[in-house]
PDB file of N, CA and C in Angstrom:
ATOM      1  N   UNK A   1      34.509 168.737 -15.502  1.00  0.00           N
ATOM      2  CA  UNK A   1      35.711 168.060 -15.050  1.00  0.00           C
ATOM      3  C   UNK A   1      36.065 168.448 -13.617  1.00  0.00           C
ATOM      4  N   UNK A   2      35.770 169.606 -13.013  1.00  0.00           N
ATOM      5  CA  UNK A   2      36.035 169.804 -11.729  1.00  0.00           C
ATOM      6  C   UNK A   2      34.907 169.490 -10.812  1.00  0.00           C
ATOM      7  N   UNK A   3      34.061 169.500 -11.297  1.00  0.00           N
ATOM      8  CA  UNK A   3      33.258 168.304 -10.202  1.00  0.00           C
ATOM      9  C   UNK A   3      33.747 167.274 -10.254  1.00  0.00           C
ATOM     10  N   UNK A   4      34.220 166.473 -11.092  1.00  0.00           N
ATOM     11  CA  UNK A   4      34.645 165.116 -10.681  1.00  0.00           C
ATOM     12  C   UNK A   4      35.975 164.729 -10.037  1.00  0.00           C
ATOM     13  N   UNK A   5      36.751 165.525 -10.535  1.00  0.00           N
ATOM     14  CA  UNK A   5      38.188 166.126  -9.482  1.00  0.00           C
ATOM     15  C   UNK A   5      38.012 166.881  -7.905  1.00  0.00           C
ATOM     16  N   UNK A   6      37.006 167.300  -7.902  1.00  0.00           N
ATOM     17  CA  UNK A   6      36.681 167.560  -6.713  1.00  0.00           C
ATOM     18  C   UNK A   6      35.818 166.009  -5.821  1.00  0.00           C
ATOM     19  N   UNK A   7      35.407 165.674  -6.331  1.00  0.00           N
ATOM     20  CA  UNK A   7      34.808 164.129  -5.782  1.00  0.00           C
ATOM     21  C   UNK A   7      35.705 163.721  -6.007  1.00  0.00           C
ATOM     22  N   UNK A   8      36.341 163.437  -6.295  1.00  0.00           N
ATOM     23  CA  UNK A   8      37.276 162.376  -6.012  1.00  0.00           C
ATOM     24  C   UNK A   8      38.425 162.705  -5.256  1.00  0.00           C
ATOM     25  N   UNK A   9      39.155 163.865  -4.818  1.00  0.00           N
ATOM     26  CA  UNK A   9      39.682 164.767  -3.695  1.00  0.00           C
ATOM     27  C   UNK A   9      38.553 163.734  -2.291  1.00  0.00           C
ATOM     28  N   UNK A  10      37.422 164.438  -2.704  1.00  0.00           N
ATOM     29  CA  UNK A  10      36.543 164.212  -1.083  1.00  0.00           C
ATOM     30  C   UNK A  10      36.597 162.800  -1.210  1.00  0.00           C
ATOM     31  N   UNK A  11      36.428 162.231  -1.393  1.00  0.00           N
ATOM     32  CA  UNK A  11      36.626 160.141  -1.823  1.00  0.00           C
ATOM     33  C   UNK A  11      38.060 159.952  -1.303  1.00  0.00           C
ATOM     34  N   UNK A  12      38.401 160.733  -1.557  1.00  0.00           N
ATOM     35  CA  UNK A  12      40.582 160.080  -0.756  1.00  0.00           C
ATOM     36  C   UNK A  12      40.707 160.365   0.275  1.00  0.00           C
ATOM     37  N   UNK A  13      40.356 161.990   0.555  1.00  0.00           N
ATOM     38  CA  UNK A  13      40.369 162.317   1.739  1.00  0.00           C
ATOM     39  C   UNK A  13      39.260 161.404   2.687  1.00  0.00           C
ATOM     40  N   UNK A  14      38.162 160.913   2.756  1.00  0.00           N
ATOM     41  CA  UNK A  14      37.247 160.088   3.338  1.00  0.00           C
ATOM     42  C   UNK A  14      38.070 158.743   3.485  1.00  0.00           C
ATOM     43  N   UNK A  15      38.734 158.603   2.578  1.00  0.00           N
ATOM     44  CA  UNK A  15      39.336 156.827   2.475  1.00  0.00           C
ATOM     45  C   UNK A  15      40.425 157.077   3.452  1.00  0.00           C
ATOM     46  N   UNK A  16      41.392 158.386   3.523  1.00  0.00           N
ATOM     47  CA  UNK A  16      42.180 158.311   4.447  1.00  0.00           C
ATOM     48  C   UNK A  16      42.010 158.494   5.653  1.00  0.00           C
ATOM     49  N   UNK A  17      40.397 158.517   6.495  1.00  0.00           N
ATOM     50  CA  UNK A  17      39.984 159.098   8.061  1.00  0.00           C
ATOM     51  C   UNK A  17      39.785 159.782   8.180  1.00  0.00           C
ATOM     52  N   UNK A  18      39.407 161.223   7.492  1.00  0.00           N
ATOM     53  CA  UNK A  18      39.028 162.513   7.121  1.00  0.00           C
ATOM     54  C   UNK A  18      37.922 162.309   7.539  1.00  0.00           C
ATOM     55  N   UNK A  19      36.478 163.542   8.496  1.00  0.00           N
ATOM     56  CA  UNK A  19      35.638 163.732   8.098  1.00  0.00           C
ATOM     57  C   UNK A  19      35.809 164.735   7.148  1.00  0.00           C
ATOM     58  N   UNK A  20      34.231 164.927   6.084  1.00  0.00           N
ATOM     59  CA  UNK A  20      34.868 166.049   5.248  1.00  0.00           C
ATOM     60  C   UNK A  20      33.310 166.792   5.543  1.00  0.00           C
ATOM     61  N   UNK A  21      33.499 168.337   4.889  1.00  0.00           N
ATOM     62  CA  UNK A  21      32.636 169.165   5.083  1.00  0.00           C
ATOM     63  C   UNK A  21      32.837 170.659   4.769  1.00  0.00           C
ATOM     64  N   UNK A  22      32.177 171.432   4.957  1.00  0.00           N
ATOM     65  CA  UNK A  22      32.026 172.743   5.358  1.00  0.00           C
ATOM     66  C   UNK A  22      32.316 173.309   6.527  1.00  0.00           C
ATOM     67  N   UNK A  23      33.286 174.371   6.546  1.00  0.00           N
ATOM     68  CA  UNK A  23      33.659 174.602   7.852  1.00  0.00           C
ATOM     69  C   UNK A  23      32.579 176.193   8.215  1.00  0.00           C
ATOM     70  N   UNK A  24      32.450 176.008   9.359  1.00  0.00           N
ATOM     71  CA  UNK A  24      31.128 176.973   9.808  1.00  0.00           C
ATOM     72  C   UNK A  24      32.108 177.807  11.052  1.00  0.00           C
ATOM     73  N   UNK A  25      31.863 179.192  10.824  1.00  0.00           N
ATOM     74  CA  UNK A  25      32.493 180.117  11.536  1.00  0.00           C
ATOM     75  C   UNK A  25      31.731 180.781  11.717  1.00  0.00           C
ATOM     76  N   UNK A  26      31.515 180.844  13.880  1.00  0.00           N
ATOM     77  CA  UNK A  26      30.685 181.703  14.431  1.00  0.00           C
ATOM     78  C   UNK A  26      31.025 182.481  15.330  1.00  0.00           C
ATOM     79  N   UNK A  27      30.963 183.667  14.182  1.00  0.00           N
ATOM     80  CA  UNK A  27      32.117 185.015  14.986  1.00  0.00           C
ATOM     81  C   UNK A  27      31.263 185.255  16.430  1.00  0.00           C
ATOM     82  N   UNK A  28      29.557 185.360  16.573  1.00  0.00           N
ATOM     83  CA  UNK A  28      29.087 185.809  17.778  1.00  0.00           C
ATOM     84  C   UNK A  28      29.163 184.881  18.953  1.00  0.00           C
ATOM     85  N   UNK A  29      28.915 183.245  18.446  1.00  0.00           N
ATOM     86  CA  UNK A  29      29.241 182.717  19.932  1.00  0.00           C
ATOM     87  C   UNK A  29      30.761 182.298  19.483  1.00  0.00           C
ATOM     88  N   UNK A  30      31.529 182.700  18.590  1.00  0.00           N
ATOM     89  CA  UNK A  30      33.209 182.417  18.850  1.00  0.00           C
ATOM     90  C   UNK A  30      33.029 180.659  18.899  1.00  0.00           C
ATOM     91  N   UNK A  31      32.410 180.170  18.274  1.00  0.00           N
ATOM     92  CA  UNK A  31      32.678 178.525  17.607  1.00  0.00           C
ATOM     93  C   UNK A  31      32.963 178.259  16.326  1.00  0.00           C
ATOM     94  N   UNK A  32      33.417 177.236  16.057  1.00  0.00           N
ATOM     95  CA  UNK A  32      33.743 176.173  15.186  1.00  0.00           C
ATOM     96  C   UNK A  32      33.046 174.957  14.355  1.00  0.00           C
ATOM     97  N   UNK A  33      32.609 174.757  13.886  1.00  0.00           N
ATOM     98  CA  UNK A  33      31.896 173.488  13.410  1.00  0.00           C
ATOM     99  C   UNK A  33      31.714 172.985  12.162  1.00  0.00           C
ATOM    100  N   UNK A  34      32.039 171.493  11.990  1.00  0.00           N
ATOM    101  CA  UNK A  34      31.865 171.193  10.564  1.00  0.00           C
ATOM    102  C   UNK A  34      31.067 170.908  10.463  1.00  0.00           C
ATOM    103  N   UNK A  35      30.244 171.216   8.871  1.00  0.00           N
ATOM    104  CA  UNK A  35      29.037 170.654   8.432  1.00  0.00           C
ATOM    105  C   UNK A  35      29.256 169.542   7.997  1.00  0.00           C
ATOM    106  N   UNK A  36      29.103 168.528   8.307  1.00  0.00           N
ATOM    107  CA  UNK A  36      29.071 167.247   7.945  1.00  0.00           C
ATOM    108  C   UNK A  36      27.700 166.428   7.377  1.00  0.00           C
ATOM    109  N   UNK A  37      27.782 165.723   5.666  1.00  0.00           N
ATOM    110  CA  UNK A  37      26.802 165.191   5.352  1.00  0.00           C
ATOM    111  C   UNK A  37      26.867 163.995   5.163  1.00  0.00           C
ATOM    112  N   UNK A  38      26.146 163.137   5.526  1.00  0.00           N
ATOM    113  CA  UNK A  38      26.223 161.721   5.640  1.00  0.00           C
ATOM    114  C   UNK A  38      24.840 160.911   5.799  1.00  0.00           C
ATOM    115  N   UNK A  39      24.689 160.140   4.696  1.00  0.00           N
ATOM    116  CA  UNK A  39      23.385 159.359   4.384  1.00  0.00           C
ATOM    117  C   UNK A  39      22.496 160.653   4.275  1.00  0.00           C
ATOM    118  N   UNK A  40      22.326 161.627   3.681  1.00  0.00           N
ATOM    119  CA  UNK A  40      21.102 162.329   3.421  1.00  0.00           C
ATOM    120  C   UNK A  40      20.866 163.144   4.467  1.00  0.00           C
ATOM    121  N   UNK A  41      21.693 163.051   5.669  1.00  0.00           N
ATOM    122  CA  UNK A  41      21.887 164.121   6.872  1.00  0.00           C
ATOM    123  C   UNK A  41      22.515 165.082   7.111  1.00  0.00           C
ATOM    124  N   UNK A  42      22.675 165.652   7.533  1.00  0.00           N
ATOM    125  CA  UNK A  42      23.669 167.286   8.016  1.00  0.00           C
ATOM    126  C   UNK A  42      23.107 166.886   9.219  1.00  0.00           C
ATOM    127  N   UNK A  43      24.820 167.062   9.173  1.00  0.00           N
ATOM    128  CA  UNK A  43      25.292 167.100  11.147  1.00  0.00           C
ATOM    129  C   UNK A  43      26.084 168.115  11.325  1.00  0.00           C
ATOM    130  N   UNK A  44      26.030 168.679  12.438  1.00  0.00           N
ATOM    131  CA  UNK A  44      27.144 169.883  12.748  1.00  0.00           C
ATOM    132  C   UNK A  44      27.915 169.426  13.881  1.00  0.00           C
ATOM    133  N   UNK A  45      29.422 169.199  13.510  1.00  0.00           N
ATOM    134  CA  UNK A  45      30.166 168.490  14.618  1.00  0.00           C
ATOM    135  C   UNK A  45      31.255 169.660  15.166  1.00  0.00           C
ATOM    136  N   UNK A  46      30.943 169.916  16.631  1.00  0.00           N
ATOM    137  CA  UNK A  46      32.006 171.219  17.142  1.00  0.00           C
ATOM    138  C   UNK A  46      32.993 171.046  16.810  1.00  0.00           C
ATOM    139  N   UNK A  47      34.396 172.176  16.773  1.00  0.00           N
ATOM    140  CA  UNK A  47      35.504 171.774  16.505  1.00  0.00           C
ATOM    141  C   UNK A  47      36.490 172.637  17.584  1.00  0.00           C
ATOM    142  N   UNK A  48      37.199 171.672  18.208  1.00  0.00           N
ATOM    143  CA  UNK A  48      38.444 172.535  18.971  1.00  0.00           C
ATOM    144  C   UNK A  48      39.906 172.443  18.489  1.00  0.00           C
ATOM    145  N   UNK A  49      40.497 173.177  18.989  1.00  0.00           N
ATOM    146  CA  UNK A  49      42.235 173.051  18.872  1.00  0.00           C
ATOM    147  C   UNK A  49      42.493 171.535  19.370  1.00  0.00           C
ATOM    148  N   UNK A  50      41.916 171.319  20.830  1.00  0.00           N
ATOM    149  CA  UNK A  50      42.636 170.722  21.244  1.00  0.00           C
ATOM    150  C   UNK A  50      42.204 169.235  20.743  1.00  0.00           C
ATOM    151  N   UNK A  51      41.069 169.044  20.307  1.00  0.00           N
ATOM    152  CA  UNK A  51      40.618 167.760  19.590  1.00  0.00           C
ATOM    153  C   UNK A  51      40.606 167.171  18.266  1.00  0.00           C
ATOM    154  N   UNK A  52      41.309 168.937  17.662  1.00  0.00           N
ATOM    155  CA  UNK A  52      40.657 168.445  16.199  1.00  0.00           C
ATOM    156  C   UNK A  52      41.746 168.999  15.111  1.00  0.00           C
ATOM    157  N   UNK A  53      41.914 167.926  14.357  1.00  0.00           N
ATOM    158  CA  UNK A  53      43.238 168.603  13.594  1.00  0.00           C
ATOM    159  C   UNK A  53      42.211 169.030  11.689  1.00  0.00           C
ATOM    160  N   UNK A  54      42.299 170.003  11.806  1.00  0.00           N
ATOM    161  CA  UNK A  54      41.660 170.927  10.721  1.00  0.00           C
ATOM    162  C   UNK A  54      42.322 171.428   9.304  1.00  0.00           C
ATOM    163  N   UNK A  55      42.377 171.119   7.974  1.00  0.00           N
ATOM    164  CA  UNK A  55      42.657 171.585   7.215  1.00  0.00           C
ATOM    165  C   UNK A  55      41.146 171.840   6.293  1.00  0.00           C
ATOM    166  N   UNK A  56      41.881 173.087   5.438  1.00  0.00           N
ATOM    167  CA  UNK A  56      40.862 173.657   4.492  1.00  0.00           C
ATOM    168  C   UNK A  56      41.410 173.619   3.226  1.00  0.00           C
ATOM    169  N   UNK A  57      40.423 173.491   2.069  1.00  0.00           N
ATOM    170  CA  UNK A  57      41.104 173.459   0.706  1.00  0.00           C
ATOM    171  C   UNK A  57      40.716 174.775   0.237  1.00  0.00           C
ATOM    172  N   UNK A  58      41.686 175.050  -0.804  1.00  0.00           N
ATOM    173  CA  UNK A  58      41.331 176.380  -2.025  1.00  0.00           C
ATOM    174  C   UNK A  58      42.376 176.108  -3.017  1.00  0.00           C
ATOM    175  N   UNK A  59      42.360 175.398  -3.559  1.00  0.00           N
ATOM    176  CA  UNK A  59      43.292 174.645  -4.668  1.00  0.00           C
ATOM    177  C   UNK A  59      44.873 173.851  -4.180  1.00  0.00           C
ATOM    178  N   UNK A  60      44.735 174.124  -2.573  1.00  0.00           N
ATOM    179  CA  UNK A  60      46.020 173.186  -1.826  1.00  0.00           C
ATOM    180  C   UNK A  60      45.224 172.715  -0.559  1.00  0.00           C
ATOM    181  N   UNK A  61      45.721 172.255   0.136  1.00  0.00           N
ATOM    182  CA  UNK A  61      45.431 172.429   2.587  1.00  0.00           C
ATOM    183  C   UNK A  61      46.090 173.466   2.440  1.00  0.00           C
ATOM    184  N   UNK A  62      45.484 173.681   3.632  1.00  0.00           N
ATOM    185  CA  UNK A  62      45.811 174.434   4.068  1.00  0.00           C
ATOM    186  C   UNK A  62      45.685 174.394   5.731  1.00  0.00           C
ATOM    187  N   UNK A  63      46.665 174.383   7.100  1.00  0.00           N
ATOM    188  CA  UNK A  63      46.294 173.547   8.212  1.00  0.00           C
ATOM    189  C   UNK A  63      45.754 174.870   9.075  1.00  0.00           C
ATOM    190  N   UNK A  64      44.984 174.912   9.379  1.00  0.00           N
ATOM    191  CA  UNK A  64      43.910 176.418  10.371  1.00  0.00           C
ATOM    192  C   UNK A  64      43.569 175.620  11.314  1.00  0.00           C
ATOM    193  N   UNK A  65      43.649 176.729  12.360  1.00  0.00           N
ATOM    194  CA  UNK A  65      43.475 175.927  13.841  1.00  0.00           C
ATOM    195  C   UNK A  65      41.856 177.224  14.581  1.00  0.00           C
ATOM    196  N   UNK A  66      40.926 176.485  14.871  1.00  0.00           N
ATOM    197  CA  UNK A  66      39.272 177.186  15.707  1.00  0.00           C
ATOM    198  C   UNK A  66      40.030 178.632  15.702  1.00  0.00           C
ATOM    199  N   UNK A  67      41.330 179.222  16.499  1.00  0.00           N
ATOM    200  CA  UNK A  67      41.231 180.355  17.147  1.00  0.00           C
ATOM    201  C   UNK A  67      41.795 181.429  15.623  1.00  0.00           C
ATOM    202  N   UNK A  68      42.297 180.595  14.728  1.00  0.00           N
ATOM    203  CA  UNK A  68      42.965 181.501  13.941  1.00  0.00           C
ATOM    204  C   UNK A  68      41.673 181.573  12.673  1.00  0.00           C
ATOM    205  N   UNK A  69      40.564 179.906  12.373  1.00  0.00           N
ATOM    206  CA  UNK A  69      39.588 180.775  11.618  1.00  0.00           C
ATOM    207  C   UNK A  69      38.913 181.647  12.413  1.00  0.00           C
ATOM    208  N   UNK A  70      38.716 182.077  13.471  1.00  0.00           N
ATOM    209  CA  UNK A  70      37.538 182.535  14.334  1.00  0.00           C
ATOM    210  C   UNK A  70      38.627 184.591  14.051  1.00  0.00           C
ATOM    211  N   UNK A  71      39.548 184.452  13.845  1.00  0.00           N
ATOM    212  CA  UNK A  71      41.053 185.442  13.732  1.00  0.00           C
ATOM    213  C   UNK A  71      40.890 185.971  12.355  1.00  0.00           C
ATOM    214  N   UNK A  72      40.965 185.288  11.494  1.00  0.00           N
ATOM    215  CA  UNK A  72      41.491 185.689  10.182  1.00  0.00           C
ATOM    216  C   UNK A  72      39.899 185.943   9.816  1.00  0.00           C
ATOM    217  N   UNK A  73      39.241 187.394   9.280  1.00  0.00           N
ATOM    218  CA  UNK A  73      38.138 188.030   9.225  1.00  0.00           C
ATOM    219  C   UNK A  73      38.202 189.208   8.388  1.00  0.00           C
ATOM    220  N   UNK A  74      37.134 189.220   7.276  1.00  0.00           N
ATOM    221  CA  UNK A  74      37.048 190.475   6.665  1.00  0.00           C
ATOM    222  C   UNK A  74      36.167 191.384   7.825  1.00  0.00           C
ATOM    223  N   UNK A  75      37.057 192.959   7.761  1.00  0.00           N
ATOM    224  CA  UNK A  75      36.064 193.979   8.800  1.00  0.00           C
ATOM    225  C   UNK A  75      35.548 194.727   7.947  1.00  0.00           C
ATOM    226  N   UNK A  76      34.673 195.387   8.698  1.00  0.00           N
ATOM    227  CA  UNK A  76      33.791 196.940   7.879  1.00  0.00           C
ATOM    228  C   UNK A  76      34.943 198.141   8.264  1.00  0.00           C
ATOM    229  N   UNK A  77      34.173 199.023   7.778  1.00  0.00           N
ATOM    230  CA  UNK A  77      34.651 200.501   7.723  1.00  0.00           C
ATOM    231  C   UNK A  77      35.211 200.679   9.558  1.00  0.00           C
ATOM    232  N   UNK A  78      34.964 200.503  10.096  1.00  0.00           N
ATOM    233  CA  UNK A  78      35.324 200.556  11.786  1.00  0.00           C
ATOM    234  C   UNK A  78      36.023 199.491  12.148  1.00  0.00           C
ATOM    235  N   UNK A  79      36.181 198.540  11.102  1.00  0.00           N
ATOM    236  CA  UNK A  79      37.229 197.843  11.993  1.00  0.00           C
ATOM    237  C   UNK A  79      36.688 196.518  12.560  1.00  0.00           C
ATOM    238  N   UNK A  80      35.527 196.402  12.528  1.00  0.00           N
ATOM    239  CA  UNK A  80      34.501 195.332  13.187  1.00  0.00           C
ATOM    240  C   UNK A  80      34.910 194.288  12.012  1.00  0.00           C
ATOM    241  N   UNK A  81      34.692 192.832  12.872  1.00  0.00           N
ATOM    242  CA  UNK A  81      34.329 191.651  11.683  1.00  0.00           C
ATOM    243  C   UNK A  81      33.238 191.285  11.574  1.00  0.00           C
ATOM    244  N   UNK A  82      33.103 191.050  10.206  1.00  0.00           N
ATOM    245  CA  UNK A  82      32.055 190.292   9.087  1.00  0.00           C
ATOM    246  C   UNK A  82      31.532 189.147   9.534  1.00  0.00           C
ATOM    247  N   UNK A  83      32.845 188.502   9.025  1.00  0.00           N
ATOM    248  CA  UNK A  83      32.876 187.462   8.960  1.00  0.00           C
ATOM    249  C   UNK A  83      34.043 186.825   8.830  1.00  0.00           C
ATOM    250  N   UNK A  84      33.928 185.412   8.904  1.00  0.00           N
ATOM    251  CA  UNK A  84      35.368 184.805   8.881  1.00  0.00           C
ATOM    252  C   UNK A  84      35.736 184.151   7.297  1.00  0.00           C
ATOM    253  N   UNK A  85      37.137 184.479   6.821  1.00  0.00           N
ATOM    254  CA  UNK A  85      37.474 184.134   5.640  1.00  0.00           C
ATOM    255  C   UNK A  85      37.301 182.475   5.445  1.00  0.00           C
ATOM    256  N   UNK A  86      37.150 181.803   6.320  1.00  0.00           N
ATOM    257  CA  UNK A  86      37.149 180.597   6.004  1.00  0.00           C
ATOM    258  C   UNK A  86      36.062 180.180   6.304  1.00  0.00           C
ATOM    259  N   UNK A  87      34.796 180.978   6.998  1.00  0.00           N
ATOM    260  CA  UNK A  87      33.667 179.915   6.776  1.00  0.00           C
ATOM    261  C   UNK A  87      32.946 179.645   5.037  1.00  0.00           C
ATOM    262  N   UNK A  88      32.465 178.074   5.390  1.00  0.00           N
ATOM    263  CA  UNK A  88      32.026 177.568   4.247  1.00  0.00           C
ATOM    264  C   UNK A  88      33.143 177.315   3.420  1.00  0.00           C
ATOM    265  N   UNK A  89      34.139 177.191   3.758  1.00  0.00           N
ATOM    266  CA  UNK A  89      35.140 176.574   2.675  1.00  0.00           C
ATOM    267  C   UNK A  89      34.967 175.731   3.088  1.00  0.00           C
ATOM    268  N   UNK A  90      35.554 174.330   2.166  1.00  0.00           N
ATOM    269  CA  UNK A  90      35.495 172.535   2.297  1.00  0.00           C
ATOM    270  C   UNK A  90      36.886 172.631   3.125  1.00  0.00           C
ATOM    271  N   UNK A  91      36.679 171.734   3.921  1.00  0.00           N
ATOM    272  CA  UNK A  91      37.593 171.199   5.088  1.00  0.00           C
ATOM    273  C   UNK A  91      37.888 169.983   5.235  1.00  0.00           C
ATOM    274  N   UNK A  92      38.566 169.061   5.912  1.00  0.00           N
ATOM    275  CA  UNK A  92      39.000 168.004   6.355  1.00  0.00           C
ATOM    276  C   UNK A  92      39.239 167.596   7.734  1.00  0.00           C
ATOM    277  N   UNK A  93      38.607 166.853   8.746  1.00  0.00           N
ATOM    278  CA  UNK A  93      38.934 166.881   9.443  1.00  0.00           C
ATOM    279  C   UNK A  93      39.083 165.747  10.379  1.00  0.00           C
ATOM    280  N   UNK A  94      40.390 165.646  11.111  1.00  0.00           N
ATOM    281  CA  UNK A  94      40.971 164.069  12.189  1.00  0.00           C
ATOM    282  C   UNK A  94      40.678 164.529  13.525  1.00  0.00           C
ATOM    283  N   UNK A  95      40.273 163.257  14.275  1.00  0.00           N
ATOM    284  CA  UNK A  95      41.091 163.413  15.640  1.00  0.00           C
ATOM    285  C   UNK A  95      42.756 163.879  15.588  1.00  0.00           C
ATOM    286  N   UNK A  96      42.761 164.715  16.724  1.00  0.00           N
ATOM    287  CA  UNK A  96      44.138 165.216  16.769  1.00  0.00           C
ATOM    288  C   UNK A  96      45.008 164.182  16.955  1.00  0.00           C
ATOM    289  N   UNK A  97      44.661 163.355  18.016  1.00  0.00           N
ATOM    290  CA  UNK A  97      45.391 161.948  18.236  1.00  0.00           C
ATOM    291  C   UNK A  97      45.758 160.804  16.642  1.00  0.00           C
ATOM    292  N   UNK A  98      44.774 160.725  16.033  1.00  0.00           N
ATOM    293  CA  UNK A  98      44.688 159.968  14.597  1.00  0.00           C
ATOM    294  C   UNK A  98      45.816 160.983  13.519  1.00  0.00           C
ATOM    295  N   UNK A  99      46.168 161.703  13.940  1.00  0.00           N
ATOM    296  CA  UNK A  99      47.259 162.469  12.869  1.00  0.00           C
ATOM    297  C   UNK A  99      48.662 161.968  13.497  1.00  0.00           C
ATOM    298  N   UNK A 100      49.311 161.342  11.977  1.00  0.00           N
ATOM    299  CA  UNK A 100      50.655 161.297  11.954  1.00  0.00           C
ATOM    300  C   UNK A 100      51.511 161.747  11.975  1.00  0.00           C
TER     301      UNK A 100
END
């Protein structure tokens, strides 16, 4: 049942102008990018603040902006980051301009 509640989430969100995807967090070059699949492809489309209006799911949205996933990071014992808490979560994403 939650696969199909989850497809059909990504089906509304797509119907409403959403790309949808995987959000990819790259702590070493400090980018952004959604994995985007479409017709049997993976595309990786950059993502900025200033272009791109970004939400992530985990049972709600949640609205995250490039500098705060690239921010919000599990560290090691010193303090260093991992990684970012939000890469590979499913995302949503507009032109900034296309948001109401």
């Amino acid at each position: 049942m939650d696969l199909l509640a989850e497809s059909l989430k990504e089906t509304i969100d797509r119907f409403d102008g959403f790309m949808t995807g995987n959000l990819i967090v790259n702590l070493q070059t400090q980018t952004v990018e959604l994995e985007h699949e479409w017709a049997g492809d993976t595309f990786y489309i950059p993502l900025s603040d200033d272009e791109h209006f970004i939400q992530v799911r985990n049972h709600k949205y949640i609205t995250v902006t490039c500098k705060g996933a690239l921010q919000t990071t599990q560290k090691d014992e010193q303090g260093n980051p991992i990684h970012s808490l939000y890469a590979g979560v499913y995302c949503r994403v507009k032109p900034i301009h296309e948001v109401k």
